[in-house]
N, C-alpha and C. Protein backbone atom coordinates (compact mmCIF):
# COMPACT_ATOMS: atom_id res chain seq x y z
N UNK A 1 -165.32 -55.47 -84.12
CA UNK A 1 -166.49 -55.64 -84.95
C UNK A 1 -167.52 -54.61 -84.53
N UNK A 2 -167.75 -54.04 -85.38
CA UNK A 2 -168.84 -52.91 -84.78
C UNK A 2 -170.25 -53.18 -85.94
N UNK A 3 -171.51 -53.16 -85.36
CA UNK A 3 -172.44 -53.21 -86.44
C UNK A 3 -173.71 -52.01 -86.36
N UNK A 4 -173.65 -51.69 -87.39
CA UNK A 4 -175.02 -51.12 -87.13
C UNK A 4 -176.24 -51.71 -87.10
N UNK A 5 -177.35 -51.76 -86.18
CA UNK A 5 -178.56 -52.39 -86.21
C UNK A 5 -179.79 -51.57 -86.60
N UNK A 6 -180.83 -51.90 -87.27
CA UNK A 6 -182.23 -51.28 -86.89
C UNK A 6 -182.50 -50.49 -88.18
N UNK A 7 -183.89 -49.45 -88.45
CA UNK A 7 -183.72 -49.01 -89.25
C UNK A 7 -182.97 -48.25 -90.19
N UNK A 8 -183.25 -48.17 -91.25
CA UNK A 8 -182.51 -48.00 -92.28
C UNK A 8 -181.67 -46.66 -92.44
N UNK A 9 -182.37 -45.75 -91.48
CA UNK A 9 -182.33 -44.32 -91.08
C UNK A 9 -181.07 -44.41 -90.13
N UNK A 10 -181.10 -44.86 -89.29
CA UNK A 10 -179.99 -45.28 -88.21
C UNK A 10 -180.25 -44.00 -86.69
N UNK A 11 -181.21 -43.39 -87.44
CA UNK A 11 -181.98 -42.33 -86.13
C UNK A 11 -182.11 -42.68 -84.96
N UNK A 12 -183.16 -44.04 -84.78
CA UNK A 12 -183.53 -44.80 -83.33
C UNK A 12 -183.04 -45.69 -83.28
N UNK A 13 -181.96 -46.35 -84.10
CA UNK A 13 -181.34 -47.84 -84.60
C UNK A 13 -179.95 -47.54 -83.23
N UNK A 14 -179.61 -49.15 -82.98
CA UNK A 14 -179.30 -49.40 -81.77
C UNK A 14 -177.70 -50.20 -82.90
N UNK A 15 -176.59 -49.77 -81.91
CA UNK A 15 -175.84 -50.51 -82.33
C UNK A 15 -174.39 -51.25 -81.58
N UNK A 16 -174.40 -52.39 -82.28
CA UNK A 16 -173.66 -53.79 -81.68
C UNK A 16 -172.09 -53.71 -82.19
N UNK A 17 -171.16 -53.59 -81.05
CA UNK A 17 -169.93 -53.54 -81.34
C UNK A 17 -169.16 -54.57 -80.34
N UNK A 18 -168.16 -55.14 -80.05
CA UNK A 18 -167.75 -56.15 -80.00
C UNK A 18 -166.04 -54.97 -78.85
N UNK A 19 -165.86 -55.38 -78.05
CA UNK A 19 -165.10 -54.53 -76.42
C UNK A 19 -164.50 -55.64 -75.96
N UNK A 20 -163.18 -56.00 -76.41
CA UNK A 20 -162.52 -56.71 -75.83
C UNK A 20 -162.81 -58.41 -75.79
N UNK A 21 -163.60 -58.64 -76.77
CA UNK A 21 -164.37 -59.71 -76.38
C UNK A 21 -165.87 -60.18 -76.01
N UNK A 22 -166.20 -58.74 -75.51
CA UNK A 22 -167.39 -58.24 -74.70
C UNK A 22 -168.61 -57.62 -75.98
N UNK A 23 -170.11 -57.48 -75.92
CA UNK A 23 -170.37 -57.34 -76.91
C UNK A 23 -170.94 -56.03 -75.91
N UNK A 24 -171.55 -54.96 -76.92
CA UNK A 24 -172.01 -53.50 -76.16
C UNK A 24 -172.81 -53.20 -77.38
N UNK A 25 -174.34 -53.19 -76.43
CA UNK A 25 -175.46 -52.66 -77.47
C UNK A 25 -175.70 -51.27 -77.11
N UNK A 26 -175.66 -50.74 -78.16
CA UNK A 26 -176.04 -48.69 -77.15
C UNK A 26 -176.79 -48.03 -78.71
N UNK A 27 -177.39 -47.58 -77.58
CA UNK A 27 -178.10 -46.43 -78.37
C UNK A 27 -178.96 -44.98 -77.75
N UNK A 28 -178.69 -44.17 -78.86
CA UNK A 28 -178.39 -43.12 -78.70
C UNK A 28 -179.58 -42.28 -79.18
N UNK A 29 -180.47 -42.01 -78.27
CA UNK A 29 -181.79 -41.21 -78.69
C UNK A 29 -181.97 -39.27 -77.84
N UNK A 30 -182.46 -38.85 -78.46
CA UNK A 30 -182.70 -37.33 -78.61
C UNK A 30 -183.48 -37.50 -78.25
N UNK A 31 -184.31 -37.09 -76.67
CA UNK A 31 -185.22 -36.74 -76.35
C UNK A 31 -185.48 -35.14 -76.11
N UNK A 32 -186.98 -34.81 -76.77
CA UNK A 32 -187.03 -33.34 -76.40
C UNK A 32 -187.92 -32.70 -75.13
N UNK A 33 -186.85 -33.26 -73.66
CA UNK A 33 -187.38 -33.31 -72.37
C UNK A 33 -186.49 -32.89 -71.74
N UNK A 34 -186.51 -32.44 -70.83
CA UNK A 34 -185.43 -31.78 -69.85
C UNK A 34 -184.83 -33.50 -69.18
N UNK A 35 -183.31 -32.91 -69.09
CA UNK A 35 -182.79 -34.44 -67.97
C UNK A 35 -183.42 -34.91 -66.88
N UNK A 36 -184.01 -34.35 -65.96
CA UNK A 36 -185.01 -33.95 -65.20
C UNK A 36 -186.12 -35.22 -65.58
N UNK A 37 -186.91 -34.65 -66.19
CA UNK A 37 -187.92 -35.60 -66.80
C UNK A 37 -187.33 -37.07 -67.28
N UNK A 38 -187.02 -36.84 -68.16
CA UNK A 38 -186.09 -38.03 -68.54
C UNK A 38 -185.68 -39.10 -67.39
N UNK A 39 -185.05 -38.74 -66.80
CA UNK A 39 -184.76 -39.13 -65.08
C UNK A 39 -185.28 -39.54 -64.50
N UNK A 40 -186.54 -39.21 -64.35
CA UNK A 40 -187.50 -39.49 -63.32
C UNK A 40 -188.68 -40.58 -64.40
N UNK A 41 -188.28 -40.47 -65.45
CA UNK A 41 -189.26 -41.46 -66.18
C UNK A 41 -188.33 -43.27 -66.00
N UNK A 42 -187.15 -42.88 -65.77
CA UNK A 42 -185.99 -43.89 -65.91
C UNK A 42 -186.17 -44.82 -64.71
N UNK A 43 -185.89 -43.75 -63.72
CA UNK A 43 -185.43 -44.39 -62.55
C UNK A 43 -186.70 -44.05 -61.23
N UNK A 44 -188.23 -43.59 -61.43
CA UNK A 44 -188.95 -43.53 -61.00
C UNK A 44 -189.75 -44.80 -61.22
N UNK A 45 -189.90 -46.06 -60.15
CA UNK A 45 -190.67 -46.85 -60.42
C UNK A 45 -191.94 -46.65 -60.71
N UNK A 46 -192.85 -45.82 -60.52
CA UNK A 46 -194.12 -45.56 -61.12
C UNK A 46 -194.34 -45.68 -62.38
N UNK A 47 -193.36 -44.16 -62.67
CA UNK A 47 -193.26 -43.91 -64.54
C UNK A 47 -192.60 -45.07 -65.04
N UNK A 48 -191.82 -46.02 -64.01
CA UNK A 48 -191.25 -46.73 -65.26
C UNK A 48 -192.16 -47.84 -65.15
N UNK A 49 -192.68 -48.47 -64.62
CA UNK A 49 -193.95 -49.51 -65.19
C UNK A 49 -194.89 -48.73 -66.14
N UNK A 50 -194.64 -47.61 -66.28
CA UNK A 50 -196.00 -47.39 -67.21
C UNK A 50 -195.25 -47.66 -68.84
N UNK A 51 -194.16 -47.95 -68.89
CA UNK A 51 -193.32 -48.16 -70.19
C UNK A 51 -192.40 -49.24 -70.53
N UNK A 52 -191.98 -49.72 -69.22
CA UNK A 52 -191.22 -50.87 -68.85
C UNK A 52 -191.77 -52.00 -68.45
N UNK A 53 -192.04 -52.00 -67.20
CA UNK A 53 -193.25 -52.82 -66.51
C UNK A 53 -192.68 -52.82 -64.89
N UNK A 54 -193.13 -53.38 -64.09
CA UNK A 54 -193.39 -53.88 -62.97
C UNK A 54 -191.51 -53.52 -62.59
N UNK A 55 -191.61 -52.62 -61.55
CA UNK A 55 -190.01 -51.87 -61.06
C UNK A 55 -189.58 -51.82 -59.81
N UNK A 56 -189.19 -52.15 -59.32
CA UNK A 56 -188.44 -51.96 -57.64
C UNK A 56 -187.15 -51.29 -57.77
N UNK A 57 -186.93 -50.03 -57.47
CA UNK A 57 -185.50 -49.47 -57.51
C UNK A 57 -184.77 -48.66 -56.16
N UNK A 58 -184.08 -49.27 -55.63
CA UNK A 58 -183.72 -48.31 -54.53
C UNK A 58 -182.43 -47.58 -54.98
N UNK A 59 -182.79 -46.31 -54.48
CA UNK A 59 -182.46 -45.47 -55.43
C UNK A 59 -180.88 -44.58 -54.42
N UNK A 60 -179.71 -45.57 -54.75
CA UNK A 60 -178.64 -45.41 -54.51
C UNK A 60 -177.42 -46.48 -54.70
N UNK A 61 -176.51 -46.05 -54.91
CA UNK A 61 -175.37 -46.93 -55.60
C UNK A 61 -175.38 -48.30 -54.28
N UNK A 62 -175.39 -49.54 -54.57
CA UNK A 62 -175.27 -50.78 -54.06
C UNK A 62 -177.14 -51.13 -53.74
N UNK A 63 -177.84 -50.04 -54.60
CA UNK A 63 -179.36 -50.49 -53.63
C UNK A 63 -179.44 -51.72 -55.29
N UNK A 64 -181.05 -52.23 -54.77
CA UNK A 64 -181.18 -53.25 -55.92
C UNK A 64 -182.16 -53.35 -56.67
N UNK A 65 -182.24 -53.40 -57.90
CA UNK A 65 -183.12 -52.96 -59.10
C UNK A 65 -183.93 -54.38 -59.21
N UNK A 66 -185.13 -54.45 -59.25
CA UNK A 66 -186.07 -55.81 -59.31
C UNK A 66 -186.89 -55.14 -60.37
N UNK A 67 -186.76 -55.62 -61.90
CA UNK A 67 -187.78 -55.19 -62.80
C UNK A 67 -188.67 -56.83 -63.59
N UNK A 68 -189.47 -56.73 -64.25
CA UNK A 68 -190.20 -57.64 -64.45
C UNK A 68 -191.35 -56.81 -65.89
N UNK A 69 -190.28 -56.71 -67.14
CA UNK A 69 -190.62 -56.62 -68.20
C UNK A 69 -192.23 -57.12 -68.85
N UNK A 70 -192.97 -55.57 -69.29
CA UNK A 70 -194.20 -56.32 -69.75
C UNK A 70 -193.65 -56.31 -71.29
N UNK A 71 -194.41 -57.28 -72.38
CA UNK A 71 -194.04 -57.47 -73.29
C UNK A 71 -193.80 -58.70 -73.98
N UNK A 72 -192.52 -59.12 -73.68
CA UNK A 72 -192.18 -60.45 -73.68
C UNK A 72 -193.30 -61.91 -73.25
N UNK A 73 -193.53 -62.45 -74.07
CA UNK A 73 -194.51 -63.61 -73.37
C UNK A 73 -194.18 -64.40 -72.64
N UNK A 74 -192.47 -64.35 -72.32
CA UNK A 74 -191.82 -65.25 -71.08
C UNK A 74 -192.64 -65.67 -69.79
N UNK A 75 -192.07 -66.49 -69.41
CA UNK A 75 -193.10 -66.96 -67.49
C UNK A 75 -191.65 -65.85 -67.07
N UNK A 76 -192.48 -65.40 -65.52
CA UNK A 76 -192.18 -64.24 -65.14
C UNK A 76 -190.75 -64.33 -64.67
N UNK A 77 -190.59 -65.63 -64.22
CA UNK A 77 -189.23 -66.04 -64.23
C UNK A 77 -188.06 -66.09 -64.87
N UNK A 78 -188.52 -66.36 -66.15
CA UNK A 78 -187.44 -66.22 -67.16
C UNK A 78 -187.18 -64.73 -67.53
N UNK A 79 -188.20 -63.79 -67.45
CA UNK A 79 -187.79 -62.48 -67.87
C UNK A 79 -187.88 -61.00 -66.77
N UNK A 80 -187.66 -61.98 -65.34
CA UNK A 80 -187.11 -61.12 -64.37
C UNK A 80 -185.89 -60.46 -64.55
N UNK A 81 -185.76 -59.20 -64.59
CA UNK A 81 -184.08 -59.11 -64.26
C UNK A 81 -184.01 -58.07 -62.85
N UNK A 82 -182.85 -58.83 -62.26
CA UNK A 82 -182.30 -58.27 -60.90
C UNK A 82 -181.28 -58.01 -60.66
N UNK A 83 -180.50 -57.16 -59.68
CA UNK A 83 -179.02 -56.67 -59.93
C UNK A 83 -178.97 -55.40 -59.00
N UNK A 84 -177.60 -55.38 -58.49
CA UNK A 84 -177.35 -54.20 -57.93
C UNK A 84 -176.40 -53.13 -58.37
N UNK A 85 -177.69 -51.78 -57.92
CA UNK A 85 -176.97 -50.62 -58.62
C UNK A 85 -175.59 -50.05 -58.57
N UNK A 86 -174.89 -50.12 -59.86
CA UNK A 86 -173.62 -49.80 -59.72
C UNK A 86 -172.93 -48.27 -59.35
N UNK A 87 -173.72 -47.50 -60.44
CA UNK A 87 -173.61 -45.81 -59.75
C UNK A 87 -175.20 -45.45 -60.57
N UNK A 88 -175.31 -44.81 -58.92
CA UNK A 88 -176.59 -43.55 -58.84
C UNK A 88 -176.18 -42.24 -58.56
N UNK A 89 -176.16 -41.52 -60.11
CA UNK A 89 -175.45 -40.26 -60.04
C UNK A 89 -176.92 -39.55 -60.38
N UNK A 90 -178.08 -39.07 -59.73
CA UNK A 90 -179.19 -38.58 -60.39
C UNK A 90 -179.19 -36.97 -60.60
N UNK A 91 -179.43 -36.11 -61.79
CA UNK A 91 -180.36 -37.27 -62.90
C UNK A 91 -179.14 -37.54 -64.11
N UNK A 92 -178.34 -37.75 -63.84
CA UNK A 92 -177.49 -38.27 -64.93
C UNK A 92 -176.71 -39.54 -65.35
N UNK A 93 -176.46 -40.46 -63.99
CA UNK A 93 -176.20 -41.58 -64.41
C UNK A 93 -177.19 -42.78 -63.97
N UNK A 94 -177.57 -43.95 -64.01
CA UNK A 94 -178.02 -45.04 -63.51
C UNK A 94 -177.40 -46.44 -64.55
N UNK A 95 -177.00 -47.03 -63.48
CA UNK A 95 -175.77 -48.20 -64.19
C UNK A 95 -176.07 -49.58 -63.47
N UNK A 96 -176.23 -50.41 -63.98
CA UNK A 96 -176.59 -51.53 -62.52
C UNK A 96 -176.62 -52.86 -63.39
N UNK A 97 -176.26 -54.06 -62.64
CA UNK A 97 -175.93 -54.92 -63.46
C UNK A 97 -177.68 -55.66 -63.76
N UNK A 98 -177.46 -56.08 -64.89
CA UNK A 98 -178.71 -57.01 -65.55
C UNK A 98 -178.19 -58.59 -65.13
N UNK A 99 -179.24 -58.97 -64.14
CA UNK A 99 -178.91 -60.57 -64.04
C UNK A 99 -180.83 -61.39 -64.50
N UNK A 100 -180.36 -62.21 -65.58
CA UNK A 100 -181.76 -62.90 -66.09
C UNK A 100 -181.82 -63.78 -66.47
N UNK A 101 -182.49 -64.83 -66.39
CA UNK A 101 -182.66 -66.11 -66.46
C UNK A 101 -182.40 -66.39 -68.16
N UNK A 102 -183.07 -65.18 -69.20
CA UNK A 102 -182.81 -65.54 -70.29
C UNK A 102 -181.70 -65.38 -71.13
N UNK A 103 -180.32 -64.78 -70.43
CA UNK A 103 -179.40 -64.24 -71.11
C UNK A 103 -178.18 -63.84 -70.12
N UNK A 104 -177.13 -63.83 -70.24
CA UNK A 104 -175.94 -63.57 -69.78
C UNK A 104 -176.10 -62.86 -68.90
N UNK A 105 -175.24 -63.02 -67.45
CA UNK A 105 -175.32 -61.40 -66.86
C UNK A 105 -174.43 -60.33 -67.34
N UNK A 106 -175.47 -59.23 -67.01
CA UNK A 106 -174.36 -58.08 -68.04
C UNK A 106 -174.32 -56.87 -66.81
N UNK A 107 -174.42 -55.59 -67.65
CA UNK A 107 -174.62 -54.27 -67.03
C UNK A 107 -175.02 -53.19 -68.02
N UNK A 108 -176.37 -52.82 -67.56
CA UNK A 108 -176.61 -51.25 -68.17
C UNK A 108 -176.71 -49.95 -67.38
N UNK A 109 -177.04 -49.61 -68.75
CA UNK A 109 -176.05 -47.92 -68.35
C UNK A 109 -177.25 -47.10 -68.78
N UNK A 110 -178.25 -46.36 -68.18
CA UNK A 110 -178.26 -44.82 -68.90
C UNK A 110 -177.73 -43.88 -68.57
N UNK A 111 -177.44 -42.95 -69.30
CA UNK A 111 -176.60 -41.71 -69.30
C UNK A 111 -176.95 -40.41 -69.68
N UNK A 112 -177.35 -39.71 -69.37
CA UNK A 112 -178.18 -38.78 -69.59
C UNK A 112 -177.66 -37.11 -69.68
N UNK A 113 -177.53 -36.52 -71.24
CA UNK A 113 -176.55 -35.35 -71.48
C UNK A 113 -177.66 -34.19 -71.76
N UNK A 114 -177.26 -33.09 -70.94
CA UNK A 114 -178.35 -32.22 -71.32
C UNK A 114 -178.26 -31.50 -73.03
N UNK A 115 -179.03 -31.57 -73.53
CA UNK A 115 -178.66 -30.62 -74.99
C UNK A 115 -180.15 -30.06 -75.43
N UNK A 116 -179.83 -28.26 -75.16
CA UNK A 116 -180.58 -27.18 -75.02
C UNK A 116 -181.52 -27.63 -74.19
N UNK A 117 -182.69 -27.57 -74.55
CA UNK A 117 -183.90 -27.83 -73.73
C UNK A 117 -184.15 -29.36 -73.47
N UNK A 118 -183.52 -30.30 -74.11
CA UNK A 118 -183.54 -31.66 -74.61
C UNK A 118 -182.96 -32.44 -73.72
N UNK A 119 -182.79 -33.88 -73.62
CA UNK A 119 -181.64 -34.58 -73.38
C UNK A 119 -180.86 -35.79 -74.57
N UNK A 120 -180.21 -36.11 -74.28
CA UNK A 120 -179.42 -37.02 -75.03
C UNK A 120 -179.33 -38.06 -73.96
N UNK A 121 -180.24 -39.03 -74.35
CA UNK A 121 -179.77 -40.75 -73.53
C UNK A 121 -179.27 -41.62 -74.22
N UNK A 122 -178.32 -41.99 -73.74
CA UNK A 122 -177.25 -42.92 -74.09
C UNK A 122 -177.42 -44.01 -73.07
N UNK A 123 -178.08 -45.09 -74.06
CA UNK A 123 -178.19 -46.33 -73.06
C UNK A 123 -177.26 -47.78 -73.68
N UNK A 124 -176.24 -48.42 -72.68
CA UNK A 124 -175.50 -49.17 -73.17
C UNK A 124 -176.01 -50.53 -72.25
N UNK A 125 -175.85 -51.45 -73.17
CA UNK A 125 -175.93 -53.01 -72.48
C UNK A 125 -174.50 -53.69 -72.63
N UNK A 126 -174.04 -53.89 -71.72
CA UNK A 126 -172.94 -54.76 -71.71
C UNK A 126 -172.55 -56.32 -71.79
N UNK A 127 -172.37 -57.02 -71.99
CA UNK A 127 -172.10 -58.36 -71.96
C UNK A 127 -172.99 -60.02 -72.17
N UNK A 128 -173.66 -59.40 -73.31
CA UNK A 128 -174.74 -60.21 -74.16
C UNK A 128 -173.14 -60.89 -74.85
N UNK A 129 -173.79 -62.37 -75.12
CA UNK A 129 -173.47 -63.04 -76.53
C UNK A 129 -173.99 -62.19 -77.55
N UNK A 130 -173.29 -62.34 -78.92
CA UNK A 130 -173.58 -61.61 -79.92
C UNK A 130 -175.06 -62.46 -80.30
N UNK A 131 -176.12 -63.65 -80.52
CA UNK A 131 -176.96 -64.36 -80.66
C UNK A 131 -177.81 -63.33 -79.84
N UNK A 132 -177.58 -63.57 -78.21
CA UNK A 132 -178.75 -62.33 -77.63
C UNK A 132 -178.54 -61.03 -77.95
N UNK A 133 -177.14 -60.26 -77.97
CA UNK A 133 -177.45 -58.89 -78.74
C UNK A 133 -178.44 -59.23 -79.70
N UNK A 134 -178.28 -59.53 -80.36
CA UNK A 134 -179.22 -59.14 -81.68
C UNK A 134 -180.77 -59.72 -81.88
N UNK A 135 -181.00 -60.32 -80.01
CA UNK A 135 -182.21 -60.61 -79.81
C UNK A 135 -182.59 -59.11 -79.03
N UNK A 136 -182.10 -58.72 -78.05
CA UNK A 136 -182.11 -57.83 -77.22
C UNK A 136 -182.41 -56.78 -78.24
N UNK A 137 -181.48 -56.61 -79.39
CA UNK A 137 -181.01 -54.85 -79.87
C UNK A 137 -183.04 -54.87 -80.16
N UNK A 138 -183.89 -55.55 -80.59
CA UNK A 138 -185.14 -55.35 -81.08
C UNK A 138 -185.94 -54.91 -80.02
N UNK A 139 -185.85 -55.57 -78.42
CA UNK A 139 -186.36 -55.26 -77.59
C UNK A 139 -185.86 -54.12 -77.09
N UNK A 140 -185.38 -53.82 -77.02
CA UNK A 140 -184.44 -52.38 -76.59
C UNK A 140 -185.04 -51.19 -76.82
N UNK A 141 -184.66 -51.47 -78.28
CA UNK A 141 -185.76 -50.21 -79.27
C UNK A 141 -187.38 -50.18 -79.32
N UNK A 142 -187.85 -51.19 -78.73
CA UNK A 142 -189.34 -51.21 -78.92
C UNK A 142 -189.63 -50.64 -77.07
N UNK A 143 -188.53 -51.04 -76.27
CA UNK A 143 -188.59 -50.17 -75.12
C UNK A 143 -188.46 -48.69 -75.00
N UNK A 144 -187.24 -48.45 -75.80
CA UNK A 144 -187.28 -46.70 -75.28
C UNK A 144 -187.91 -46.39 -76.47
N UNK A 145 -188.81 -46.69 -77.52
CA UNK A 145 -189.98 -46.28 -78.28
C UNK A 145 -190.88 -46.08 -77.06
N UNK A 146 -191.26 -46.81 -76.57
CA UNK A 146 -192.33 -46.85 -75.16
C UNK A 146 -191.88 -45.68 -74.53
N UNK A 147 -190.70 -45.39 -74.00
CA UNK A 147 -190.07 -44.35 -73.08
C UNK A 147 -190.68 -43.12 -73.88
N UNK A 148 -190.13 -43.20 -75.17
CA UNK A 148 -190.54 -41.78 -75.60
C UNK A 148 -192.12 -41.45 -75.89
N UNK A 149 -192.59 -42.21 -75.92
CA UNK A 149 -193.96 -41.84 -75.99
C UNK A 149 -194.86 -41.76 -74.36
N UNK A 150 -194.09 -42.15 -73.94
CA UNK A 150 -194.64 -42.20 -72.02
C UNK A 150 -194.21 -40.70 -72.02
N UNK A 151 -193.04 -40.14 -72.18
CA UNK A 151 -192.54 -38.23 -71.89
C UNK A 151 -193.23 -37.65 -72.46
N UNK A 152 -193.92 -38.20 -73.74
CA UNK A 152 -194.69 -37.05 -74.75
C UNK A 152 -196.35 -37.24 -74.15
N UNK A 153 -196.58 -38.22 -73.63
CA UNK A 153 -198.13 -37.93 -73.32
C UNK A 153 -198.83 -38.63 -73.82
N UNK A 154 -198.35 -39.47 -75.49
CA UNK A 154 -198.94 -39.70 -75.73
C UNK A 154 -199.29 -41.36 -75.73
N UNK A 155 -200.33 -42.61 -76.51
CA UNK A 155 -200.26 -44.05 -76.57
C UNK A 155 -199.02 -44.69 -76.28
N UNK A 156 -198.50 -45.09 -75.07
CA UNK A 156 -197.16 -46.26 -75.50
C UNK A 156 -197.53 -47.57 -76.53
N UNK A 157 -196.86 -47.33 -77.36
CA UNK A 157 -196.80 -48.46 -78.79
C UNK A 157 -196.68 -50.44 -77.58
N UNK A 158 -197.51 -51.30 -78.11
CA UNK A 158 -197.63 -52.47 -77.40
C UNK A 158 -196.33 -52.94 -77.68
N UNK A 159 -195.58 -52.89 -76.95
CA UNK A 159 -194.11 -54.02 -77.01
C UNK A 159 -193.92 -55.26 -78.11
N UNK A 160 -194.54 -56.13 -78.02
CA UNK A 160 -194.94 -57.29 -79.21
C UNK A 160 -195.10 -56.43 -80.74
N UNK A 161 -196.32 -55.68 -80.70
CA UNK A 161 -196.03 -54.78 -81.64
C UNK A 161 -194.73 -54.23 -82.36
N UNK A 162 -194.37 -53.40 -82.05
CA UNK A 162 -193.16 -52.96 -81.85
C UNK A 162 -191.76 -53.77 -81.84
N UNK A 163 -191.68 -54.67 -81.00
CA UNK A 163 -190.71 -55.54 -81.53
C UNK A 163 -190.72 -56.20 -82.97
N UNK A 164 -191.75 -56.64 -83.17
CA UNK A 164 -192.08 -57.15 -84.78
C UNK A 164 -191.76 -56.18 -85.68
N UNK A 165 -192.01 -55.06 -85.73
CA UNK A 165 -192.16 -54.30 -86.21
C UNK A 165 -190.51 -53.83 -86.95
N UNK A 166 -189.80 -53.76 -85.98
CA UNK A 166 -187.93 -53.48 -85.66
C UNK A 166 -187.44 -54.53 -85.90
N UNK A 167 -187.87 -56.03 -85.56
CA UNK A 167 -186.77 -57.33 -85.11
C UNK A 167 -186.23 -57.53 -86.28
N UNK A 168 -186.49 -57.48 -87.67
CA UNK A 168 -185.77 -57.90 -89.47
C UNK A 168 -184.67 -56.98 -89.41
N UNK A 169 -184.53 -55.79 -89.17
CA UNK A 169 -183.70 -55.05 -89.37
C UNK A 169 -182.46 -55.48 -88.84
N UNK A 170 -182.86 -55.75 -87.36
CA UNK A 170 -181.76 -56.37 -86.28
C UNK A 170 -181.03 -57.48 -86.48
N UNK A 171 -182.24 -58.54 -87.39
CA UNK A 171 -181.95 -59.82 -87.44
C UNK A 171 -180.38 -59.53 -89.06
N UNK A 172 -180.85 -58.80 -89.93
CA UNK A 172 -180.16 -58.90 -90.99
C UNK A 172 -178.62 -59.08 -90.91
């Protein structure tokens, strides 16, 4: 089962396919930033609270990722996620499992391809129920919307915002 999610364009749209059983949300955005940058916006806890929220990353394969999502109106508990890193290939891979009170444990992936001056991130979630994929695929996209506007300089779009904004598409 493979689906496409998100807008109508399918440009920033995130999509849900079905692996053995396993469900895999990925999506596939064009950033016009060196891998480099990109990288360090990912897996730099500083930059990444300024788009993500609140980050602890030790930054090598078995270290452990403590993030704490702004956005979500969850108690902080329910929308902790924690997990240890699976491979730290920098700046091109970061993989580490997602463990969270509100949803399955899984594993994500960014992946990071240089193209010309640009990169290509490829970010996959692994092992959602298809019910939370298609809660997740909205938050996802209203996250690396945030990402890309944290590299460019300019307003990060409010999460809540933004999810509303995406979630019909996902839901359809």
């Amino acid at each position: 089962m493979s689906n496409h999610l998100g807008e109508p364009t399918g440009e920033l749209a995130g999509e849900l396919a079905l692996d053995g059983g396993q469900t895999v949300l990925t999506f596939v955005r064009h950033l016009p930033y060196p891998v480099e940058a990109v990288w360090s916006a990912i897996a730099d806890p500083e930059q990444r609270a300024a788009w993500f929220g609140k980050t602890l990353v030790e930054g090598r394969a078995g270290g452990v990722i403590d993030m704490v999502p702004t956005g979500p109106a969850n108690p902080v508990q329910d929308k902790r996620m924690t997990g240890r890193i699976l491979v730290w290939d920098p700046p091109h891979v970061l993989e580490h499992e997602w463990k969270q009170a509100l949803a399955e444990d899984g594993v994500v992936r960014y992946e990071l391809t240089p193209d010309g001056e640009g990169t290509v991130l490829t970010f996959t979630h692994r092992g959602l129920s298809v019910p939370n994929a298609k809660e997740y695929g909205p938050g996802t996209h209203a996250y690396l919307d945030r990402l890309a506007a944290h590299l460019a300089g300019t307003r990060v779009p409010g999460w809540r915002e933004r999810y509303a904004e995406v979630a019909p598409a996902y839901r359809a």
